[in-house]
Protein backbone atom coordinates (compact mmCIF):
# COMPACT_ATOMS: atom_id res chain seq x y z
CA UNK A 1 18.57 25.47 2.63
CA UNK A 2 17.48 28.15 4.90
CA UNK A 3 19.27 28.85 8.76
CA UNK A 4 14.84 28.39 9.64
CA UNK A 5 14.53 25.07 7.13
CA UNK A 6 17.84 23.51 8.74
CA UNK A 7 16.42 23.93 12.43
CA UNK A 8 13.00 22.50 11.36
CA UNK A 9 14.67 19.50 9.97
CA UNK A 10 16.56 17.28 11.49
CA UNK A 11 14.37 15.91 14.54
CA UNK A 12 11.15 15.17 13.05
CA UNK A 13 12.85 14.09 9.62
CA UNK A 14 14.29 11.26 11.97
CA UNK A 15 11.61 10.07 13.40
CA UNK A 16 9.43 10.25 10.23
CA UNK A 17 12.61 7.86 8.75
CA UNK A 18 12.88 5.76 11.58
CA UNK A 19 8.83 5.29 11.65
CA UNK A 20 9.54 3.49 8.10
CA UNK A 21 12.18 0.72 9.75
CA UNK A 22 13.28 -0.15 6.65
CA UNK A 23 12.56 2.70 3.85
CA UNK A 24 14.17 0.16 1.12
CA UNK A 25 11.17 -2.10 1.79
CA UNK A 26 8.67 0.44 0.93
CA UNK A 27 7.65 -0.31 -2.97
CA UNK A 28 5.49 1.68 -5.23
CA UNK A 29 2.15 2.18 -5.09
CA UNK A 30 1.88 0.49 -1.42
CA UNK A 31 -0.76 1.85 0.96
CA UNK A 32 0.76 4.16 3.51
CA UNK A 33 -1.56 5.77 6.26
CA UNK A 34 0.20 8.38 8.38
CA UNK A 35 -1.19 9.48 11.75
CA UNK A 36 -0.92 13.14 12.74
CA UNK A 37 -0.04 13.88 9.38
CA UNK A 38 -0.33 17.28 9.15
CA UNK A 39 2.79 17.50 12.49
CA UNK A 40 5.95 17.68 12.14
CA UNK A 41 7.26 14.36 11.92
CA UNK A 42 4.19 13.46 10.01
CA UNK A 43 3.96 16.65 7.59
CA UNK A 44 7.37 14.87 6.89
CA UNK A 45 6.74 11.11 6.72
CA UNK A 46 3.79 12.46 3.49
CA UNK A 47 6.50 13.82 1.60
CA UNK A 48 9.07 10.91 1.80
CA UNK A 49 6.67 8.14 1.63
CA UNK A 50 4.97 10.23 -1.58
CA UNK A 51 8.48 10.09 -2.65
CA UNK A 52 9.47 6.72 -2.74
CA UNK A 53 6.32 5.84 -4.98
CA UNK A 54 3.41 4.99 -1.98
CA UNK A 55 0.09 5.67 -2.15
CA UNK A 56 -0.45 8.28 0.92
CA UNK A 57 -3.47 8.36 3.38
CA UNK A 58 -3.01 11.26 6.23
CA UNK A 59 -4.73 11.49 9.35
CA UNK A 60 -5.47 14.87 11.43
CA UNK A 61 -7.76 17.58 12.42
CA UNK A 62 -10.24 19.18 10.47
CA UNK A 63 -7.72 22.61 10.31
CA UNK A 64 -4.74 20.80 8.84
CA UNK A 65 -6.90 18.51 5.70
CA UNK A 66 -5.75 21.17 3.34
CA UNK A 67 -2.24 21.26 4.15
CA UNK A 68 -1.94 17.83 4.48
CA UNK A 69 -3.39 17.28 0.38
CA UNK A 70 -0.43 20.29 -0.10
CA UNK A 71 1.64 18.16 0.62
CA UNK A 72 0.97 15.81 -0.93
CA UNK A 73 -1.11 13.17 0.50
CA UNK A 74 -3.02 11.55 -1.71
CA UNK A 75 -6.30 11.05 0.60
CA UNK A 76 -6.89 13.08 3.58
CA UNK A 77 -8.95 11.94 6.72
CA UNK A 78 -10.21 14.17 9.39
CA UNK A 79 -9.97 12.03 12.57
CA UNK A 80 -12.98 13.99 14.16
CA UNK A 81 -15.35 12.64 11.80
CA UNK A 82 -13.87 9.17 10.71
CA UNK A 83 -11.94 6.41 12.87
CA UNK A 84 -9.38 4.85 10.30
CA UNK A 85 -9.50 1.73 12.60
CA UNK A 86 -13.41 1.30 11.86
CA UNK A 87 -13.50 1.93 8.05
CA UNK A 88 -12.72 -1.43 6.57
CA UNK A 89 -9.64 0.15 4.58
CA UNK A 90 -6.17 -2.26 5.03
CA UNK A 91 -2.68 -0.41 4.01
CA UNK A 92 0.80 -1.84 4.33
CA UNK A 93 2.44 0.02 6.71
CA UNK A 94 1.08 2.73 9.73
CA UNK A 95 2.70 5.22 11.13
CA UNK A 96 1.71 6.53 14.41
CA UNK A 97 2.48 9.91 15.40
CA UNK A 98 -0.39 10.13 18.12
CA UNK A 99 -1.37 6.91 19.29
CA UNK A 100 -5.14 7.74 20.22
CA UNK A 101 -6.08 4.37 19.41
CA UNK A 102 -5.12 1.07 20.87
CA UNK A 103 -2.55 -0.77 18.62
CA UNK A 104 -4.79 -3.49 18.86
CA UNK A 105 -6.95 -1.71 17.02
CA UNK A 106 -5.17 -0.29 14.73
CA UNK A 107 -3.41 -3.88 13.99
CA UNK A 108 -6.36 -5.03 12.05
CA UNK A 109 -6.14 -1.91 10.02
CA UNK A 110 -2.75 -3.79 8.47
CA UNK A 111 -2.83 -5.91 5.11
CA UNK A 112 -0.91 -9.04 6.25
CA UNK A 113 2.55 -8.50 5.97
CA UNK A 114 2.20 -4.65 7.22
CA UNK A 115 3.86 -2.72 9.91
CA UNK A 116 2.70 -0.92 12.80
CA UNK A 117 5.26 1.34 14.21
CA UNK A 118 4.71 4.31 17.03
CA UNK A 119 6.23 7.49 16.91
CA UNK A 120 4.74 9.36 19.74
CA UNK A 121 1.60 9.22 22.38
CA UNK A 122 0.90 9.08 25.82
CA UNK A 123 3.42 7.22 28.07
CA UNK A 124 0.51 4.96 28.95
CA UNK A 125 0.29 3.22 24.90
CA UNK A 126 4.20 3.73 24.47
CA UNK A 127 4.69 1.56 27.68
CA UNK A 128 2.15 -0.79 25.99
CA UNK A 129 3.34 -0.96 22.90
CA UNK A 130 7.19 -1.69 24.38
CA UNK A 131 5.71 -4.08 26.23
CA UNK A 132 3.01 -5.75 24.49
CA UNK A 133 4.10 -4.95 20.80
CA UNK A 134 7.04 -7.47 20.17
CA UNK A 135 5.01 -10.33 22.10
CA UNK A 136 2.33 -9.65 19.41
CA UNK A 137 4.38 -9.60 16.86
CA UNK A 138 5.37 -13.01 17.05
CA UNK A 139 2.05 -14.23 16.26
CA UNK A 140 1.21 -13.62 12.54
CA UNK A 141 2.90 -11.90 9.78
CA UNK A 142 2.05 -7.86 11.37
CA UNK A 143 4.49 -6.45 12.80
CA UNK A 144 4.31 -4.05 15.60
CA UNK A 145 6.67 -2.09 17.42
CA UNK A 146 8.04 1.68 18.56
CA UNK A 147 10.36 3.88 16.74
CA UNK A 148 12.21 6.90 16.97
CA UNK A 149 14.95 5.51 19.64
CA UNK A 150 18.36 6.72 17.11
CA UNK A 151 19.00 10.09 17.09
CA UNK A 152 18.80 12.22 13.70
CA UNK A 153 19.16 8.51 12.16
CA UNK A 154 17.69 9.08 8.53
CA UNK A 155 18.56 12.91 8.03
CA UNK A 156 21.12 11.55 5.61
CA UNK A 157 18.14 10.40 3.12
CA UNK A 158 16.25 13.51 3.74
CA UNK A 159 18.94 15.95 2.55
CA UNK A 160 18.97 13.83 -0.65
CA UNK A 161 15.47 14.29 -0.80
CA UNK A 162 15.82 18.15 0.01
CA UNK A 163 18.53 18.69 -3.06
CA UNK A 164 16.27 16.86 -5.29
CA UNK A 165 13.21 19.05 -4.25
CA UNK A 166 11.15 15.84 -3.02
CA UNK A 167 10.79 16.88 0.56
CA UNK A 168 10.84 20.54 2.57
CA UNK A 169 10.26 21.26 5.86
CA UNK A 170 6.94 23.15 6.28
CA UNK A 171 6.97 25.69 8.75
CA UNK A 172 3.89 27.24 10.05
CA UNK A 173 5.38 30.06 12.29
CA UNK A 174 8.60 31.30 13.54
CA UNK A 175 9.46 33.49 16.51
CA UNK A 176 12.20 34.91 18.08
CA UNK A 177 13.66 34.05 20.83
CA UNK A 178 11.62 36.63 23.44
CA UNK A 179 8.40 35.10 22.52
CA UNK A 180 9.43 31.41 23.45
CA UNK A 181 6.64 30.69 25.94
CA UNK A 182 3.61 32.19 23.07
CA UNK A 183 5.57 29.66 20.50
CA UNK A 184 4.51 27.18 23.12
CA UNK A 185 1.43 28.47 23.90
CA UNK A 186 0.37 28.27 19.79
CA UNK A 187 2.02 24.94 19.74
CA UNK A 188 -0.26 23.58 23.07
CA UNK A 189 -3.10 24.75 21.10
CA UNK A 190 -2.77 21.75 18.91
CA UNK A 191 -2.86 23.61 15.34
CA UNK A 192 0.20 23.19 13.75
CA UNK A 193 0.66 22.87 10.72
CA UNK A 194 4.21 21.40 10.76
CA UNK A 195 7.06 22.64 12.44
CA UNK A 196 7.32 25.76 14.49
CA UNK A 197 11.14 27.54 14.52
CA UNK A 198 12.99 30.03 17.38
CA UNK A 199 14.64 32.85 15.55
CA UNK A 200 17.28 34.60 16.98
């Protein structure tokens, strides 16, 4: 593993593991969407859902479809043309890395039995979900609810994926250390394709 692959890892890896709640429980050939795919916790949560045997759907911008089927995704969506909440398709487990739609929403998206769990969004559907998510959870069989809340949790299972070539952190720029704020800047810009590393 590369000094640039080892700082790309261990962070989004996490959260892409956590997002899962319980990786054991995901079987082959279940449907798997991923929202914000083609990020860095999603470019991520692809590769170790693809894996473990699921059948991949990623969600993102019309910029990151190709590097999204790279990586193995089985179906790509851009979200500026489609709204996976509208499109009558049911999969067994979401994973929300952007939260632009109302879990509500995106509940009836779930096969029964399937998970809903958010990674990241505005602090107005995180409060929501921490809020509203277990109450409606108790109603049903879906399951909703946030992740992400252990530390590095999970980095364990993506080394093993690493040494067995399953999963690789995809990095879309690097740049050192004096040119900081422009890494921001690119990253603001909402084009990245994965993870973005500091050199020194």
């Amino acid at each position: 593993m590369s000094f640039e692959q080892a700082a790309a890892l261990p962070h989004a890896a996490a959260l892409a593991v956590q997002g899962f709640r319980d990786t054991s429980a995901i079987k082959p050939g279940q449907k798997i969407l991923i929202n914000g795919a083609g990020g860095g916790a999603g470019s991520f949560a692809v590769q170790i859902t693809k894996a473990l045997g699921a059948e991949v759907t990623g969600v993102d911008s019309t910029v990151k479809l190709d590097s999204m089927s790279q990586n193995g995704a089985d179906h790509v969506m851009d979200y500026t043309k489609e709204e996976f909440t509208e499109n009558g398709e049911r999969y067994d487990l979401i994973q929300d890395n952007a939260a632009h739609h109302s879990f509500f929403h995106c509940r009836r998206s779930l096969n029964p039995g399937g998970i809903y769990a958010m990674l990241g969004g505005p602090n107005s559907r995180i409060f929501q979900m921490m809020f509203l998510g277990p109450l409606t959870s108790l109603f049903g069989s879906k399951k909703i609810g946030t992740s992400g809340g252990n530390p590095n949790s999970g980095t364990d299972l993506v080394c093993e994926f690493f040494e067995a070539g399953k999963v690789k952190p995809i990095i879309d720029q690097t740049y050192p250390l004096a040119e900081t704020a422009e890494a921001f800047r690119y990253f603001m810009a909402g084009h990245v394709k994965g993870k973005i590393v500091i050199t020194m």
